[in-house]
C-alpha atoms as a PDB file:
ATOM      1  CA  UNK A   1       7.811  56.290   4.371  1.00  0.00           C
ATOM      2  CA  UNK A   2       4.905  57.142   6.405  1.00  0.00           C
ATOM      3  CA  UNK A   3       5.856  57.108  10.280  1.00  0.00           C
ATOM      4  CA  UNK A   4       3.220  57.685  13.179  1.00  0.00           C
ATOM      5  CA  UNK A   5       4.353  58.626  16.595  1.00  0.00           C
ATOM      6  CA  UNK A   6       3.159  57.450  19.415  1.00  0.00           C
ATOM      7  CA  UNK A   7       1.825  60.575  20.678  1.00  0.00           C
ATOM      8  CA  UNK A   8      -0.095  60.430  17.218  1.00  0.00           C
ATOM      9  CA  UNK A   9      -1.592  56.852  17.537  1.00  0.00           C
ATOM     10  CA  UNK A  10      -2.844  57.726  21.205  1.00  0.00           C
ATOM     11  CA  UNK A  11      -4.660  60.666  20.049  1.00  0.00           C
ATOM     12  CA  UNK A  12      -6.146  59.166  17.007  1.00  0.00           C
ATOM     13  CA  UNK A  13      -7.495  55.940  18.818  1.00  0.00           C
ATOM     14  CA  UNK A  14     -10.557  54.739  20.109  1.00  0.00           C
ATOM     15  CA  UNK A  15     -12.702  51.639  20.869  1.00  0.00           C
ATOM     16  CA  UNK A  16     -14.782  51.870  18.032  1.00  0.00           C
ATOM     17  CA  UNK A  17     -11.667  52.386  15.476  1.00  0.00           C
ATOM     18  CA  UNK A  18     -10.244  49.158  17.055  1.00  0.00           C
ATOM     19  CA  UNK A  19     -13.400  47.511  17.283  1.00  0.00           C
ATOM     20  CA  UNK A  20     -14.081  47.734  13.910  1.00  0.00           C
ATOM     21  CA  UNK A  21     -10.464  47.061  12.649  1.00  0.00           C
ATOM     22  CA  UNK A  22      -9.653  43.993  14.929  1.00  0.00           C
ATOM     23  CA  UNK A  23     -13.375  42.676  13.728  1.00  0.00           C
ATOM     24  CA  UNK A  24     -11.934  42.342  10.218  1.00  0.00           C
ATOM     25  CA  UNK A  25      -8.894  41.123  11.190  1.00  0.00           C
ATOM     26  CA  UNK A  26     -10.525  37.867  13.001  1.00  0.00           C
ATOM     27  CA  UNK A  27     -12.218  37.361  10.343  1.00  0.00           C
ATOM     28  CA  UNK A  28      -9.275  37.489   7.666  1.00  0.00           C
ATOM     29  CA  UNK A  29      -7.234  35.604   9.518  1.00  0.00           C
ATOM     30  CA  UNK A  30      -9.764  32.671   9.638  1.00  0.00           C
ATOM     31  CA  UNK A  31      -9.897  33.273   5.705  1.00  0.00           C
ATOM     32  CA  UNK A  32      -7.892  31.780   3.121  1.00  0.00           C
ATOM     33  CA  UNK A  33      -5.350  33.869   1.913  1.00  0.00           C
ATOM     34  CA  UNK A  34      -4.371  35.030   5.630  1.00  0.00           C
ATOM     35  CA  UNK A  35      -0.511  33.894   6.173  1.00  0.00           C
ATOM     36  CA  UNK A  36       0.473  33.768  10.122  1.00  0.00           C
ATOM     37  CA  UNK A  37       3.801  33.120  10.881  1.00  0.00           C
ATOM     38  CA  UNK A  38       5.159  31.454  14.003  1.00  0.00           C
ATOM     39  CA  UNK A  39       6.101  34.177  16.723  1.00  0.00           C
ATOM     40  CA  UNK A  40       9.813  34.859  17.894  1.00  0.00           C
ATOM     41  CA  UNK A  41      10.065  35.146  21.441  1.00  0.00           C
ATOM     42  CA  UNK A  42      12.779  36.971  22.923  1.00  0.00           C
ATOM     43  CA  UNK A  43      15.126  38.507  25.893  1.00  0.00           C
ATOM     44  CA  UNK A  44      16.702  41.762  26.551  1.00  0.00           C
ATOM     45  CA  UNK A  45      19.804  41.981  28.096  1.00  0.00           C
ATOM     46  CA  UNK A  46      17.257  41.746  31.389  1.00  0.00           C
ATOM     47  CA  UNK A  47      16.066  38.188  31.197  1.00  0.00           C
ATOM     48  CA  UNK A  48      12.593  39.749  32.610  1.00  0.00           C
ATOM     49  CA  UNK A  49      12.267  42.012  30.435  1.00  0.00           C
ATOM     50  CA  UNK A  50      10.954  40.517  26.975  1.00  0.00           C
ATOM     51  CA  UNK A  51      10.111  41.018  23.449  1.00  0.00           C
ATOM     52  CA  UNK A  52       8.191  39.493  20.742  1.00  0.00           C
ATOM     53  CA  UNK A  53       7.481  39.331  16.695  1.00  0.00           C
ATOM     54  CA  UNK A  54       4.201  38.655  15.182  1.00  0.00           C
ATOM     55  CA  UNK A  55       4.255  38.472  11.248  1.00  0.00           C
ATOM     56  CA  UNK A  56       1.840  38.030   8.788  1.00  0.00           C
ATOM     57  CA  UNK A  57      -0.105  39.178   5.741  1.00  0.00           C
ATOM     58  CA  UNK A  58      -3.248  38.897   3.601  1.00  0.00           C
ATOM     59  CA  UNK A  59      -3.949  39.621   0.168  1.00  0.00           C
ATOM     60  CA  UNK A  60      -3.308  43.275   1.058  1.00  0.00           C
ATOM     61  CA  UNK A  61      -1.395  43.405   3.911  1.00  0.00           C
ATOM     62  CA  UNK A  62       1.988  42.133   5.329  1.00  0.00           C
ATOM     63  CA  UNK A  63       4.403  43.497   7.862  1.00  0.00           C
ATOM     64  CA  UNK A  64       5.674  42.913  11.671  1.00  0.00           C
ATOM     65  CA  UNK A  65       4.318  43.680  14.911  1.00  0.00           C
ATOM     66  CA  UNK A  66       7.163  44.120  17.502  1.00  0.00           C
ATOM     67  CA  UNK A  67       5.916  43.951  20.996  1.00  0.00           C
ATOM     68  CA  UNK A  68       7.840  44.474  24.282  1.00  0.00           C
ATOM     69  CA  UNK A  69       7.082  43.461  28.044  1.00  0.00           C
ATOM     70  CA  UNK A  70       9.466  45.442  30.611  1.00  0.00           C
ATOM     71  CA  UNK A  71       7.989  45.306  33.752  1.00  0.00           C
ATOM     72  CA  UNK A  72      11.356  47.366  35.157  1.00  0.00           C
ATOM     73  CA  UNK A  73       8.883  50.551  33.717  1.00  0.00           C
ATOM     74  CA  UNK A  74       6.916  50.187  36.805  1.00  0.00           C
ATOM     75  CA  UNK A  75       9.630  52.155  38.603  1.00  0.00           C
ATOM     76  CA  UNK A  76       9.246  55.225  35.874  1.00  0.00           C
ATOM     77  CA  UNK A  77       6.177  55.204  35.849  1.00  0.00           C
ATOM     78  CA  UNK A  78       5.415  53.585  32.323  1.00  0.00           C
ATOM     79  CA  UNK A  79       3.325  50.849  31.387  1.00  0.00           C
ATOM     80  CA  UNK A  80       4.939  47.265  30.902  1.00  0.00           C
ATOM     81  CA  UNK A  81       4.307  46.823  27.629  1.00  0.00           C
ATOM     82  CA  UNK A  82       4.883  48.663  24.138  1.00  0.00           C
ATOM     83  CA  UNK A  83       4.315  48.302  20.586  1.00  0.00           C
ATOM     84  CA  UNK A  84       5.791  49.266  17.142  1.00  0.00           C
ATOM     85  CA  UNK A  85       4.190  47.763  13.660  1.00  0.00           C
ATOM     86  CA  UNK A  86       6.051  47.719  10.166  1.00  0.00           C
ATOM     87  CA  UNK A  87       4.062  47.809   7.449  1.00  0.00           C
ATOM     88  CA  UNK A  88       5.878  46.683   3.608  1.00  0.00           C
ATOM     89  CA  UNK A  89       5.299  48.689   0.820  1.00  0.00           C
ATOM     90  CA  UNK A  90       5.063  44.725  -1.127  1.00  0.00           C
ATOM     91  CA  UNK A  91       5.921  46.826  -4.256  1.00  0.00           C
ATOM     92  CA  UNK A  92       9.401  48.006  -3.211  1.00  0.00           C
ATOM     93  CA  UNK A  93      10.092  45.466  -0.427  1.00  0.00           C
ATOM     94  CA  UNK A  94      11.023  48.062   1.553  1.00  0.00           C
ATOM     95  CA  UNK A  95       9.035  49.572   4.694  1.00  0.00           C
ATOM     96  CA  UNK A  96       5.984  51.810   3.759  1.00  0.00           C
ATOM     97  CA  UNK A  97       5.225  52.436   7.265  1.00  0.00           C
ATOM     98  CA  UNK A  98       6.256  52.933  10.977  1.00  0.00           C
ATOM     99  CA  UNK A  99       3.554  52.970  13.474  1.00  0.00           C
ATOM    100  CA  UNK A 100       4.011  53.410  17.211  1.00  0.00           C
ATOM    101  CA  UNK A 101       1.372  51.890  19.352  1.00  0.00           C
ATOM    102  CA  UNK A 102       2.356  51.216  22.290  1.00  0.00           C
ATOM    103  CA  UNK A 103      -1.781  52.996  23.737  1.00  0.00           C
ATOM    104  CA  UNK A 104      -2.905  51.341  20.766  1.00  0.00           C
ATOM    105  CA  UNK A 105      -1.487  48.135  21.527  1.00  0.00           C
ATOM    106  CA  UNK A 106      -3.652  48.037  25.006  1.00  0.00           C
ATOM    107  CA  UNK A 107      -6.642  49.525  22.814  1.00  0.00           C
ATOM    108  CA  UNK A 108      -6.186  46.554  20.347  1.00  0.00           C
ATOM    109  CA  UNK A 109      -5.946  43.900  22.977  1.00  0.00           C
ATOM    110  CA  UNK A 110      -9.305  44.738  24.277  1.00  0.00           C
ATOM    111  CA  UNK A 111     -11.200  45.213  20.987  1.00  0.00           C
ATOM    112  CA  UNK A 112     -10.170  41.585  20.680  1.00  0.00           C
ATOM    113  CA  UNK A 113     -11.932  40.579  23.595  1.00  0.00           C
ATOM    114  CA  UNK A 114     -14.922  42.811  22.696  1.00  0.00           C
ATOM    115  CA  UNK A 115     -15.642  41.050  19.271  1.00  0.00           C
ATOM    116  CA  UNK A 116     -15.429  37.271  21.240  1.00  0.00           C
ATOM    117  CA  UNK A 117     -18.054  38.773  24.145  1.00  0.00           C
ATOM    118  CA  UNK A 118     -20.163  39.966  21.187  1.00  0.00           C
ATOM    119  CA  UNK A 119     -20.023  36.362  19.203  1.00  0.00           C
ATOM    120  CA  UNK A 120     -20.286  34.597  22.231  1.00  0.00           C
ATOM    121  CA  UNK A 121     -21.755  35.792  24.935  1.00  0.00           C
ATOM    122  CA  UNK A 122     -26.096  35.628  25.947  1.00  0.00           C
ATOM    123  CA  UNK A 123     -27.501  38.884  24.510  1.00  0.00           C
ATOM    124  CA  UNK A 124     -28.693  39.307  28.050  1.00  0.00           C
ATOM    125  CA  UNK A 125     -25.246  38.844  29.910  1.00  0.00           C
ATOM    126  CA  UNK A 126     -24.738  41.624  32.316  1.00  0.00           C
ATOM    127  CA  UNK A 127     -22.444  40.550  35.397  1.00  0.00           C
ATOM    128  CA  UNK A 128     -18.559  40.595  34.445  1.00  0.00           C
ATOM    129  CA  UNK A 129     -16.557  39.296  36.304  1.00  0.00           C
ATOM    130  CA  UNK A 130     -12.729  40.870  35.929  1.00  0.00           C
ATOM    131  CA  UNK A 131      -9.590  38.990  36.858  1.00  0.00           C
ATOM    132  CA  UNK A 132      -6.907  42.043  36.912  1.00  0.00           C
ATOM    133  CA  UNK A 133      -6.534  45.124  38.169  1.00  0.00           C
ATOM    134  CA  UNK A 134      -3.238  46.473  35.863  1.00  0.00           C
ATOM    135  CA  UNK A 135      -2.737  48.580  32.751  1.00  0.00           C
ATOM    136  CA  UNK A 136      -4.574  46.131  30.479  1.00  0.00           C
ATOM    137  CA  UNK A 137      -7.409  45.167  32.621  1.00  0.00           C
ATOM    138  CA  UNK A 138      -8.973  49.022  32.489  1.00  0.00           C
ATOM    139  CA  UNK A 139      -8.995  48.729  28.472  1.00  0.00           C
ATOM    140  CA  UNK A 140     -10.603  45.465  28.733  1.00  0.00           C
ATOM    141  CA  UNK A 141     -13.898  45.889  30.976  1.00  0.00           C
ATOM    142  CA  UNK A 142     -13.932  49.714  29.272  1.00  0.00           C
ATOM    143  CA  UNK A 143     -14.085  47.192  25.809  1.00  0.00           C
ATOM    144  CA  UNK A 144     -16.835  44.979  26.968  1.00  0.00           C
ATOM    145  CA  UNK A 145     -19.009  47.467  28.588  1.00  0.00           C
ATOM    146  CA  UNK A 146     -19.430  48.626  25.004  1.00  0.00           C
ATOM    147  CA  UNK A 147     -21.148  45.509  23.488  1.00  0.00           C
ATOM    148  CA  UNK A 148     -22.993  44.271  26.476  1.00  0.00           C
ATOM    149  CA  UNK A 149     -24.580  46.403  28.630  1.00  0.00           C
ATOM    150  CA  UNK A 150     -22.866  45.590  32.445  1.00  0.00           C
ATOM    151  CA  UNK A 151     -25.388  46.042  35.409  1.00  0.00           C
ATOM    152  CA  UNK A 152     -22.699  44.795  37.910  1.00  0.00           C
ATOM    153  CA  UNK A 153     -18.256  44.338  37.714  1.00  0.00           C
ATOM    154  CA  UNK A 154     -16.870  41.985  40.158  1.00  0.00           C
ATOM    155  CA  UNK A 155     -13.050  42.619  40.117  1.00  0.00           C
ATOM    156  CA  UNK A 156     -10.618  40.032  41.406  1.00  0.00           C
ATOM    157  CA  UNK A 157      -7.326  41.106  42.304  1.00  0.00           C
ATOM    158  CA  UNK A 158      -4.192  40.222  44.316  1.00  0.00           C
ATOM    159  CA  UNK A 159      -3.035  43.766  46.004  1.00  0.00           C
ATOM    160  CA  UNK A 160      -6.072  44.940  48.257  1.00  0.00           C
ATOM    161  CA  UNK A 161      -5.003  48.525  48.158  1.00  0.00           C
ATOM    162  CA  UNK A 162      -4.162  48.355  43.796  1.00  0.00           C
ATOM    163  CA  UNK A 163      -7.708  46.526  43.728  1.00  0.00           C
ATOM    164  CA  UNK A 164      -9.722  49.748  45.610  1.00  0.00           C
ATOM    165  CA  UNK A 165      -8.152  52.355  43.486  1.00  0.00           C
ATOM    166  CA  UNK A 166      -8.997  50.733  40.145  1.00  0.00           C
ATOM    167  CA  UNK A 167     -12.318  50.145  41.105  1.00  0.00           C
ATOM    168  CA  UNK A 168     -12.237  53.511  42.059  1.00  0.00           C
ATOM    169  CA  UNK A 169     -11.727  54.669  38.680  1.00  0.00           C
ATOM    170  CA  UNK A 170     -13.932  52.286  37.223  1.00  0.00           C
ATOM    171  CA  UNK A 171     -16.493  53.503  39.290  1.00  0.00           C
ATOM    172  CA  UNK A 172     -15.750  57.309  38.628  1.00  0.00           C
ATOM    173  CA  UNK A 173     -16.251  56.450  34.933  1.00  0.00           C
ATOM    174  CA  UNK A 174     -19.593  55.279  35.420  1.00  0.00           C
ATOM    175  CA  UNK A 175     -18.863  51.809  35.442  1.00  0.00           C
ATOM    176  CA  UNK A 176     -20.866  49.601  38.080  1.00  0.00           C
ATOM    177  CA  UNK A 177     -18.192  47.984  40.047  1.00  0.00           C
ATOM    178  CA  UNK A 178     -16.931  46.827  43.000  1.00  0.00           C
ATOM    179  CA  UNK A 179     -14.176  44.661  44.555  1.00  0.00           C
ATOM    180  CA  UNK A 180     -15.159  40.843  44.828  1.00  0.00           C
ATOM    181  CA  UNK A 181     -13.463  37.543  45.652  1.00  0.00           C
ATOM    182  CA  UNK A 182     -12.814  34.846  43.381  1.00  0.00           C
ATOM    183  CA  UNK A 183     -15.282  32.127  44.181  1.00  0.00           C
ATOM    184  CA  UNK A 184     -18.298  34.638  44.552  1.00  0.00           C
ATOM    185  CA  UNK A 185     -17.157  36.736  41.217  1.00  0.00           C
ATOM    186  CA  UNK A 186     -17.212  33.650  39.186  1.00  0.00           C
ATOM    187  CA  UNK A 187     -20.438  32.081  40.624  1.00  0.00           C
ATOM    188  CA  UNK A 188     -21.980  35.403  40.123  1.00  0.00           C
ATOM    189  CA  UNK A 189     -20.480  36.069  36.391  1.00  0.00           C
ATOM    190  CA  UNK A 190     -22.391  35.637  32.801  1.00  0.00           C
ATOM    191  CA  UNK A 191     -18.439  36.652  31.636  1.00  0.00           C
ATOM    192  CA  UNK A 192     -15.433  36.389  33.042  1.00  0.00           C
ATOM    193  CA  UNK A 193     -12.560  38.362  31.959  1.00  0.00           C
ATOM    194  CA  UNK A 194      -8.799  37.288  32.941  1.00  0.00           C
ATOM    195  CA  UNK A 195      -6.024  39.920  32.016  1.00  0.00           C
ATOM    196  CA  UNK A 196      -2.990  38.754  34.396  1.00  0.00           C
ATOM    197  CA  UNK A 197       0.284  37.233  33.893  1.00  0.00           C
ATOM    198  CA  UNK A 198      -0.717  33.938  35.941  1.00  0.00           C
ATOM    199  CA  UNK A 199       1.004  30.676  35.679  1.00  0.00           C
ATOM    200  CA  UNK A 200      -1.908  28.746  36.908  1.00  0.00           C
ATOM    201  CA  UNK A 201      -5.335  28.564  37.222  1.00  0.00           C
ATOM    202  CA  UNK A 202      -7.261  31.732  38.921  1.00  0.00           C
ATOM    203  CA  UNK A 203     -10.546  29.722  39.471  1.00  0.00           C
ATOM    204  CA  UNK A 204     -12.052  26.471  39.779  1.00  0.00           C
ATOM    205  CA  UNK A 205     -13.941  25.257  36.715  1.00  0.00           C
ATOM    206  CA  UNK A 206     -17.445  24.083  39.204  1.00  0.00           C
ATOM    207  CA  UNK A 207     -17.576  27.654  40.348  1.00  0.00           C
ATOM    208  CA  UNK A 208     -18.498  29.018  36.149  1.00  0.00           C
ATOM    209  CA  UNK A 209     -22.450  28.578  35.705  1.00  0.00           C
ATOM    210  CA  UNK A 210     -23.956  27.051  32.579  1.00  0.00           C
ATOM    211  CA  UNK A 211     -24.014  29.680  29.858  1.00  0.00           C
ATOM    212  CA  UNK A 212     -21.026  31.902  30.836  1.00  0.00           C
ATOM    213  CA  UNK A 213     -18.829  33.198  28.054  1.00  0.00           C
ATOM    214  CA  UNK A 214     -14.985  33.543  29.288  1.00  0.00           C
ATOM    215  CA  UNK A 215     -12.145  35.343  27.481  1.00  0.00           C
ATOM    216  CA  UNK A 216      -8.488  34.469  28.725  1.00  0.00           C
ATOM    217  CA  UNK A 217      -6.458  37.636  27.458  1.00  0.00           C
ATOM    218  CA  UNK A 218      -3.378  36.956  28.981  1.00  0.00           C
ATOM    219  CA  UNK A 219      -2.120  33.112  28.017  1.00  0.00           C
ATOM    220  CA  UNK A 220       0.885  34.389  25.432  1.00  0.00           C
ATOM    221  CA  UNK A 221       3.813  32.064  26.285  1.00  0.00           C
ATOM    222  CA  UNK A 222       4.685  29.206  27.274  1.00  0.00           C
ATOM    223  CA  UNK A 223       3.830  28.284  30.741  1.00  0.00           C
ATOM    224  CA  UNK A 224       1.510  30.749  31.099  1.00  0.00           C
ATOM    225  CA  UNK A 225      -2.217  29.465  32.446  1.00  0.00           C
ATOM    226  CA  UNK A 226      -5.183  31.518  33.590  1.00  0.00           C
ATOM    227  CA  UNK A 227      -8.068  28.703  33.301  1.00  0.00           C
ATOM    228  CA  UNK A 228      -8.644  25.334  34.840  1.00  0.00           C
ATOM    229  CA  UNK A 229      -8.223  22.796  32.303  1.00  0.00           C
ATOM    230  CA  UNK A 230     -11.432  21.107  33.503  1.00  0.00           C
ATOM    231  CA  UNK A 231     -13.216  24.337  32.145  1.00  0.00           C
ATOM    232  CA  UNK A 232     -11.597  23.868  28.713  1.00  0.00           C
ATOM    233  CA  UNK A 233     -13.215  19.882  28.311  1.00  0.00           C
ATOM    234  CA  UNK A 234     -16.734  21.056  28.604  1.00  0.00           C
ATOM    235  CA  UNK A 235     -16.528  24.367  26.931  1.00  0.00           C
ATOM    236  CA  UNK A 236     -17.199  25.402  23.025  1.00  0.00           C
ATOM    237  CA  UNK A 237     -13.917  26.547  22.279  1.00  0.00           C
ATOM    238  CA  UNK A 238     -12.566  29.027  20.548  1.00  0.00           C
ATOM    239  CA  UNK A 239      -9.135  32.110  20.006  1.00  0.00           C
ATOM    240  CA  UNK A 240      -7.796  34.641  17.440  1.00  0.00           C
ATOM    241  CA  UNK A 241      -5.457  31.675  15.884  1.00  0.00           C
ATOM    242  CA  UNK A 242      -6.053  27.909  16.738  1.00  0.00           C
ATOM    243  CA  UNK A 243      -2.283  26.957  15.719  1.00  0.00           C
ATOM    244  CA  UNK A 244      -0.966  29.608  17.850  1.00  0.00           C
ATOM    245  CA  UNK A 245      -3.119  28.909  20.648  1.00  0.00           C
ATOM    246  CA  UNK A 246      -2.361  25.784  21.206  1.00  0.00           C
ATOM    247  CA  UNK A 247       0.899  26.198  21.195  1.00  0.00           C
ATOM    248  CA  UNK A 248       1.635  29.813  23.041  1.00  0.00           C
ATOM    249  CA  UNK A 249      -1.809  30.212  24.460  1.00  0.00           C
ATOM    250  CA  UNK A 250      -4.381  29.299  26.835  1.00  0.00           C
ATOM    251  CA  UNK A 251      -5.339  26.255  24.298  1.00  0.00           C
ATOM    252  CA  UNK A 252      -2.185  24.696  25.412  1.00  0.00           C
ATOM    253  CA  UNK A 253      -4.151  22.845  28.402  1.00  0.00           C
ATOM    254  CA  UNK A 254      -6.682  22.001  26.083  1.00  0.00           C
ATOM    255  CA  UNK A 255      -8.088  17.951  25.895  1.00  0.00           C
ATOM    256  CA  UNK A 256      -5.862  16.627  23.132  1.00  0.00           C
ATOM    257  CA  UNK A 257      -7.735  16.164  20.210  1.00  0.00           C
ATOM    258  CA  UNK A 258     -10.403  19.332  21.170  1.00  0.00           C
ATOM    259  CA  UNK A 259     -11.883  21.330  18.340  1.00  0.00           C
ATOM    260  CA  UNK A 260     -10.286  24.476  18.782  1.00  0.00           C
ATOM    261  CA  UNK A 261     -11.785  26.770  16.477  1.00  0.00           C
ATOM    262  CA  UNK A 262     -10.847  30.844  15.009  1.00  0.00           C
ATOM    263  CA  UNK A 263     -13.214  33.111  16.567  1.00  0.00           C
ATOM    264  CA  UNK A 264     -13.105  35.242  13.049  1.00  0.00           C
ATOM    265  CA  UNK A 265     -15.032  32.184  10.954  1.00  0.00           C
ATOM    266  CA  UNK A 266     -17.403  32.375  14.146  1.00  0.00           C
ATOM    267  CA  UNK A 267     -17.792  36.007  12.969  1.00  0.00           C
ATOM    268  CA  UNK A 268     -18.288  35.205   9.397  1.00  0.00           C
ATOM    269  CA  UNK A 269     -20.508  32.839  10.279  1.00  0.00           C
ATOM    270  CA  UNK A 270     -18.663  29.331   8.421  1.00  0.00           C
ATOM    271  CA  UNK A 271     -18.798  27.936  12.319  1.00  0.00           C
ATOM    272  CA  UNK A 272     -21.817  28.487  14.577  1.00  0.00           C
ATOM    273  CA  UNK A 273     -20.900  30.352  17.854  1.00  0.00           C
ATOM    274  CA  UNK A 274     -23.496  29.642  20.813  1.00  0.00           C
ATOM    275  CA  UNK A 275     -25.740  26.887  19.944  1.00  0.00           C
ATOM    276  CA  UNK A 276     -27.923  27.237  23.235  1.00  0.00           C
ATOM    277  CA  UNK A 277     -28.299  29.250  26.329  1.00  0.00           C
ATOM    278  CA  UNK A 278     -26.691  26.563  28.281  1.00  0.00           C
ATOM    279  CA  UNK A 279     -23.622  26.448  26.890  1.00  0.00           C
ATOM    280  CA  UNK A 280     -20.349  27.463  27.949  1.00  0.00           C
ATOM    281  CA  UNK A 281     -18.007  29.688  25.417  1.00  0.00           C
ATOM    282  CA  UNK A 282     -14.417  30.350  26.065  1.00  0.00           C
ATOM    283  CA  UNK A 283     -12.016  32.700  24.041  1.00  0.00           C
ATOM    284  CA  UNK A 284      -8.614  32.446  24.246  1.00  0.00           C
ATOM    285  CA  UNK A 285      -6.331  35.317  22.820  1.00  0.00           C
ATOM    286  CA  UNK A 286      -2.594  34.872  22.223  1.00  0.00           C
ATOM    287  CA  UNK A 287      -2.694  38.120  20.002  1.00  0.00           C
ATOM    288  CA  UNK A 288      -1.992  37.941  16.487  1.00  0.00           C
ATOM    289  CA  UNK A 289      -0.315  39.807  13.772  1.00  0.00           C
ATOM    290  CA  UNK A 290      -3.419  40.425  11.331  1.00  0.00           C
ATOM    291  CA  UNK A 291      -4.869  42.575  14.346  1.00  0.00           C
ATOM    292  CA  UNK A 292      -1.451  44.906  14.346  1.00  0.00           C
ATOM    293  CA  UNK A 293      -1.818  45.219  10.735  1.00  0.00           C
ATOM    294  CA  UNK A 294      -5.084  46.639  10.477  1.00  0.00           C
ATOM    295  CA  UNK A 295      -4.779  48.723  13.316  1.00  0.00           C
ATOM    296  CA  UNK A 296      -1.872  50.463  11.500  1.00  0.00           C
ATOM    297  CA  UNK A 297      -3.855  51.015   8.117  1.00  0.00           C
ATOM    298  CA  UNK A 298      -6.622  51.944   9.960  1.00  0.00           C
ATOM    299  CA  UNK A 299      -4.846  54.901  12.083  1.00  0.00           C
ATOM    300  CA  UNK A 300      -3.019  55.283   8.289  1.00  0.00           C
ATOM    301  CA  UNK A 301      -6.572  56.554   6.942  1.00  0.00           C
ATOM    302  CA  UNK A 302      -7.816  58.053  10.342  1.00  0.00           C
ATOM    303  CA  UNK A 303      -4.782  60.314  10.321  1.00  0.00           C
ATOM    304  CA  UNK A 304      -4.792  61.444   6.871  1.00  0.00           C
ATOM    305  CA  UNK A 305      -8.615  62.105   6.311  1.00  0.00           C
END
């Protein structure tokens, strides 16, 4: 049995690697012979601290993604969230692989996001607007700034004093931002980018301009919410998994009867993307299992070339 630390996975990571392996996992996923299970939500003996399993498999692949939210790591000094995939050997039925990710998990997220910008964004979009300022929110404008190329970051957060010292870093990384409120970010934005755990909506949906791409990365549960439902009735809209999405993700305020559709055929090009200039895009991203999967094969190969 083949079993990567995590120590291993966060060395052998990067944007590209995920990039490329989260790519092809939208796409098989919005393929035929892509099997997505329904996820298991769960409690530790802290009922705040959480866990979950995504499962799946393709006409290669199959295994479990277990994924854990304790925000009680704040006090250590941890990140909230972790991440362990199981791969099956499908000859034996027995595990072929054990990859910690809990880095790779964040790296993964992002990449996700990345792909949907790319699809669906204007070629010529170049103010994001960032609603976040935690662990996830850094791999996430780091992820975008790679497929579009960012002239300005407005970034939207809660804590005044959290808010200054990640735009600090952002800005010490050569990254073009600056601290902004809400109605001015949006107004301002070509994309918007929410990474939060919010239970309602961060914005009003007459503040996004004609032709903005938005990607809600944090909707993953019920009762979770990051954008108005008025946005979602005269958007093109689109997430990783449209069954999952509408029922864990931010496609759960959706009109009822809304084409929902998997940003992966986008990708493949079966269902057109943008179809003018005008338009408004939004992504939704509940996180899937497919992604986990070929994350894990791909550090598989990275690590033993």
């Amino acid at each position: 049995m083949i079993h990567i630390t995590e120590e291993q996975s966060a060395a052998a990571i990067t944007h590209e690697l995920a990039y490329d392996a989260v790519k092809r996992a939208l796409v098989a996923a919005a393929g035929e012979e892509a099997r997505l299970y329904p996820v298991v939500i769960g409690y530790a003996s802290r009922p705040d601290c959480r866990f979950t399993l995504k499962s799946g498999a393709d006409a290669t692949l199959a295994g479990v993604k277990i994924g854990s939210y304790f925000p009680t790591n704040d006090a250590i000094g941890m990140p909230r969230h972790n991440s362990c995939t199981l791969l099956f050997d499908q000859e034996k039925g027995r595990i072929g692989a054990i990859v910690e990710g809990g880095k790779v998990n964040a790296y993964r997220t992002a990449a996700a996001d990345a792909v949907a910008v790319d699809a669906l964004a204007r070629a010529d979009a170049k103010v994001l607007a960032l609603f976040g300022t935690g662990h996830q929110a850094a791999y996430e404008v780091r992820a975008v700034a790679r497929v579009r190329a960012l002239e300005t970051i407005l970034v939207v957060g809660r804590n005044a004093e959290k808010t200054a010292g990640f735009v600090a870093d952002l800005v010490a990384d050569g990254l073009p931002a600056r601290a902004c409120g809400a109605e001015e970010a949006v107004r301002a934005a070509d994309i918007v980018v929410t990474a939060t755990n919010a239970m309602a909506p961060l914005f009003e949906a007459a503040w996004v301009k004609p032709g903005t791409h938005v990607s809600s990365m944090g909707s993953d549960g019920g009762g979770k919410q990051e954008l108005p439902p008025a946005l979602l009735a005269r958007a093109r809209l689109t997430c990783d998994l449209p069954s999952q999405s509408t029922s864990i993700g931010e496609m759960q305020y959706a009109p009822e009867g809304a084409e929902v559709v998997a940003v992966g055929a986008v990708v493949a090009g079966t269902v057109p993307g943008r179809v003018s200039e005008e338009e408004i895009t939004v992504f939704d991203s509940s996180g899937i299992s497919l992604q986990d999967l070929y994350m894990a094969e791909a550090l598989i190969a990275r690590l033993a070339a």
